[in-house]
C-alpha atoms as a PDB file:
ATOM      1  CA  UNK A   1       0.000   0.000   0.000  1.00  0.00           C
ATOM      2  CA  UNK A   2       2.914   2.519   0.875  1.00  0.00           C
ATOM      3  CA  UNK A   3       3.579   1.730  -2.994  1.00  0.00           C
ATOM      4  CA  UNK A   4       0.761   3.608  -3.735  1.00  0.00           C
ATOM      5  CA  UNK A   5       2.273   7.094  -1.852  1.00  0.00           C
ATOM      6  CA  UNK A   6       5.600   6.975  -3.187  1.00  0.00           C
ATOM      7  CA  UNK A   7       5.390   6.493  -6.687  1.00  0.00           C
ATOM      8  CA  UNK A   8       2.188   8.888  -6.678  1.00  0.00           C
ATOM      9  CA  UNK A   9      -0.436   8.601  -8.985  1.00  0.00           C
ATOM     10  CA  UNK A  10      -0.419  10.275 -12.858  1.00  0.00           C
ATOM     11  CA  UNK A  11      -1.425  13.525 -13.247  1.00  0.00           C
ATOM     12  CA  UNK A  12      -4.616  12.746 -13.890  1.00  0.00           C
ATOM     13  CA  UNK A  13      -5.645  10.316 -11.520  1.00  0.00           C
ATOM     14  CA  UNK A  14      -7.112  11.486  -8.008  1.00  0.00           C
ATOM     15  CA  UNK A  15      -6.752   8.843  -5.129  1.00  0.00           C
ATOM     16  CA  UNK A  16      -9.485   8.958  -2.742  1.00  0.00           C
ATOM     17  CA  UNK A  17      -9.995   6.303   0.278  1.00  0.00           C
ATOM     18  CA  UNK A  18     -14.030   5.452   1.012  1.00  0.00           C
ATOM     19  CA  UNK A  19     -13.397   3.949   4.556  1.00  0.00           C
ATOM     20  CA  UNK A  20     -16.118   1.552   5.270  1.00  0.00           C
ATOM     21  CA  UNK A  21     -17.875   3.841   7.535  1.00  0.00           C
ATOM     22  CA  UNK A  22     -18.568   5.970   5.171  1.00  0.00           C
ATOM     23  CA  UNK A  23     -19.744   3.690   2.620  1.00  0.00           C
ATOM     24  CA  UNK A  24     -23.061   4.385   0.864  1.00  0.00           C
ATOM     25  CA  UNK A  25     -25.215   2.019  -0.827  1.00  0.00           C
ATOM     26  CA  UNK A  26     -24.480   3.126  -4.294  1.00  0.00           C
ATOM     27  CA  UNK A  27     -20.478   2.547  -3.384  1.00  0.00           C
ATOM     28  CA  UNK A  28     -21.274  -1.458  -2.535  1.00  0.00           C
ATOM     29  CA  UNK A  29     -23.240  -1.762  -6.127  1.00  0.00           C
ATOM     30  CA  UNK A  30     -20.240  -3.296  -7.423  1.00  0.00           C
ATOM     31  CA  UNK A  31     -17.170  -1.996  -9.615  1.00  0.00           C
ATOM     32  CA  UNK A  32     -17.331   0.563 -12.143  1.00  0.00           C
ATOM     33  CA  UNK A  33     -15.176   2.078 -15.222  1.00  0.00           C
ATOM     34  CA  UNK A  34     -16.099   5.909 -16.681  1.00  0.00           C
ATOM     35  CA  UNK A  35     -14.469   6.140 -19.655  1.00  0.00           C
ATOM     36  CA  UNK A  36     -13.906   8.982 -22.555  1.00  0.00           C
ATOM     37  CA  UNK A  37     -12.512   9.028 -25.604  1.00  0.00           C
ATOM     38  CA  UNK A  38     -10.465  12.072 -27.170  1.00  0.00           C
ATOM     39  CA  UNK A  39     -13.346  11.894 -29.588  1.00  0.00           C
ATOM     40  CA  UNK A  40     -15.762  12.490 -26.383  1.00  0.00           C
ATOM     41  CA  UNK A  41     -17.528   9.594 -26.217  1.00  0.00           C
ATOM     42  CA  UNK A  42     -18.379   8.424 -22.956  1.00  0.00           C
ATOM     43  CA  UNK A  43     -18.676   4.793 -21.942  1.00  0.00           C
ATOM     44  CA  UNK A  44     -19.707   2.892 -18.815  1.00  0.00           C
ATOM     45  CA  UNK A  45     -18.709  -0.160 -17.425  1.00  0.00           C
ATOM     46  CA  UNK A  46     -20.629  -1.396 -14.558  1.00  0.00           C
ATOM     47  CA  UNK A  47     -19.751  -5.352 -12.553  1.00  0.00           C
ATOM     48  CA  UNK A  48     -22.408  -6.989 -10.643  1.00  0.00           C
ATOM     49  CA  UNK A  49     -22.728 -10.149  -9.291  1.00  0.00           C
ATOM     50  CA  UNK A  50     -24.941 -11.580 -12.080  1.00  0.00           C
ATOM     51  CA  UNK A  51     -24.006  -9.452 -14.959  1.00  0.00           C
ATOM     52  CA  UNK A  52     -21.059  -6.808 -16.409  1.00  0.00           C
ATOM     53  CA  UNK A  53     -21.975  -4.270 -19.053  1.00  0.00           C
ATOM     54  CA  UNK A  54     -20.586  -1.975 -21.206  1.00  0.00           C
ATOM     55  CA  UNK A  55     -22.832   1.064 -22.467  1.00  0.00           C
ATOM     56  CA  UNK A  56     -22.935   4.361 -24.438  1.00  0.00           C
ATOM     57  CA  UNK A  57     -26.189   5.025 -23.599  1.00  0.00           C
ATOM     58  CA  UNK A  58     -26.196   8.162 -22.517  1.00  0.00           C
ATOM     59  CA  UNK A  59     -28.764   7.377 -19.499  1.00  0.00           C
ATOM     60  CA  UNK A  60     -26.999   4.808 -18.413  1.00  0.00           C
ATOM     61  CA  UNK A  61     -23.843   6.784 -18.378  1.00  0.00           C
ATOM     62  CA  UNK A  62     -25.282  10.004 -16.703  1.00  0.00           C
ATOM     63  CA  UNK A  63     -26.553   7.514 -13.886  1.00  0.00           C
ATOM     64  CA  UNK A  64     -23.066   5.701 -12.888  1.00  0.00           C
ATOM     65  CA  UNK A  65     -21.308   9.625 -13.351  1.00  0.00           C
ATOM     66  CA  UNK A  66     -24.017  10.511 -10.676  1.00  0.00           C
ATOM     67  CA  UNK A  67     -22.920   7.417  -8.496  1.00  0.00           C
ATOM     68  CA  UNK A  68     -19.693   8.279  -9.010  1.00  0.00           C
ATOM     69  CA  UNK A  69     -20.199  12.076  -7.817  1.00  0.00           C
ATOM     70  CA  UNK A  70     -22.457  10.198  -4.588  1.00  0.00           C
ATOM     71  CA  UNK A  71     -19.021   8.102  -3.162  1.00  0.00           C
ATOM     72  CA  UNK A  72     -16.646  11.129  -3.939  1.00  0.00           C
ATOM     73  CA  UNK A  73     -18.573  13.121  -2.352  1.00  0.00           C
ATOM     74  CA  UNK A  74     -18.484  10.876   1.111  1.00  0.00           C
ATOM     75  CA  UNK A  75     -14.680   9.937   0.349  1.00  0.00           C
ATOM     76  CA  UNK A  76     -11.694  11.005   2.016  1.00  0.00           C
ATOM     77  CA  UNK A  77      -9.974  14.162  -0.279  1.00  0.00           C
ATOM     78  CA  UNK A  78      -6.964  12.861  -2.027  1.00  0.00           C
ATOM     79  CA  UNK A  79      -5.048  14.513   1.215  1.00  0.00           C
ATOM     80  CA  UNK A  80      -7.307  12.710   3.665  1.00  0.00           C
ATOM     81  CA  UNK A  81      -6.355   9.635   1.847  1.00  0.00           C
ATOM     82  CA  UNK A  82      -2.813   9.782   1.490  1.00  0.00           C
ATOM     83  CA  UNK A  83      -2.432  10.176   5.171  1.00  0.00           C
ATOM     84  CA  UNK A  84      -4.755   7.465   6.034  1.00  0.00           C
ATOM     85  CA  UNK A  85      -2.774   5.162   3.596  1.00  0.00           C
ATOM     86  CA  UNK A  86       0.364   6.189   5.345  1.00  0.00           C
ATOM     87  CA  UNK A  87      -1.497   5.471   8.698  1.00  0.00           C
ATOM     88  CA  UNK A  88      -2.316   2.312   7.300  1.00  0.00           C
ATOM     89  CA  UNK A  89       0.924   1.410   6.278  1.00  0.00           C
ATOM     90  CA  UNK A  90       2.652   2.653   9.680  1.00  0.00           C
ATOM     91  CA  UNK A  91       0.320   0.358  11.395  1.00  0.00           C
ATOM     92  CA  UNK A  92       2.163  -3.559  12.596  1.00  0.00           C
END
């Protein structure tokens, strides 16, 4: 995990830690990919536990942005995080 603070993350990444007491419903739906191309066309990827897809619809899209926007919101600011990663780490 200390991995994770030393080499940093790209540019355009922002690490953010959702500690489980935090957690919202819409953050234990499963795993999810937002993706854009240069062309601007925007992509989700949602895992369940009975089904993956893959969509450009743009409904579909708008909802797991919002989702995304929902755990942000309750996660730890890339600051937060980095020290409770470190606090992690320093732990035996």
């Amino acid at each position: 995990m200390g991995r994770l603070l030393e080499v940093g993350p790209p540019r355009n990444v922002a690490l953010q830690v959702l500690p489980f007491e935090r957690a919202i419903p819409v953050a234990l739906l499963g795993p999810m990919v937002l993706l854009e191309t240069r062309a601007h066309e925007r992509f989700a990827f949602t895992e369940g536990s009975l089904a993956s897809d893959l969509s450009a619809d743009p409904g579909v899209v708008n909802r797991a942005t919002e989702r995304l926007s929902m755990i942000r919101a309750q996660a730890l600011s890339p600051a937060e995080s980095a020290r409770f990663i470190d606090g992690m780490v320093a732990q035996p």
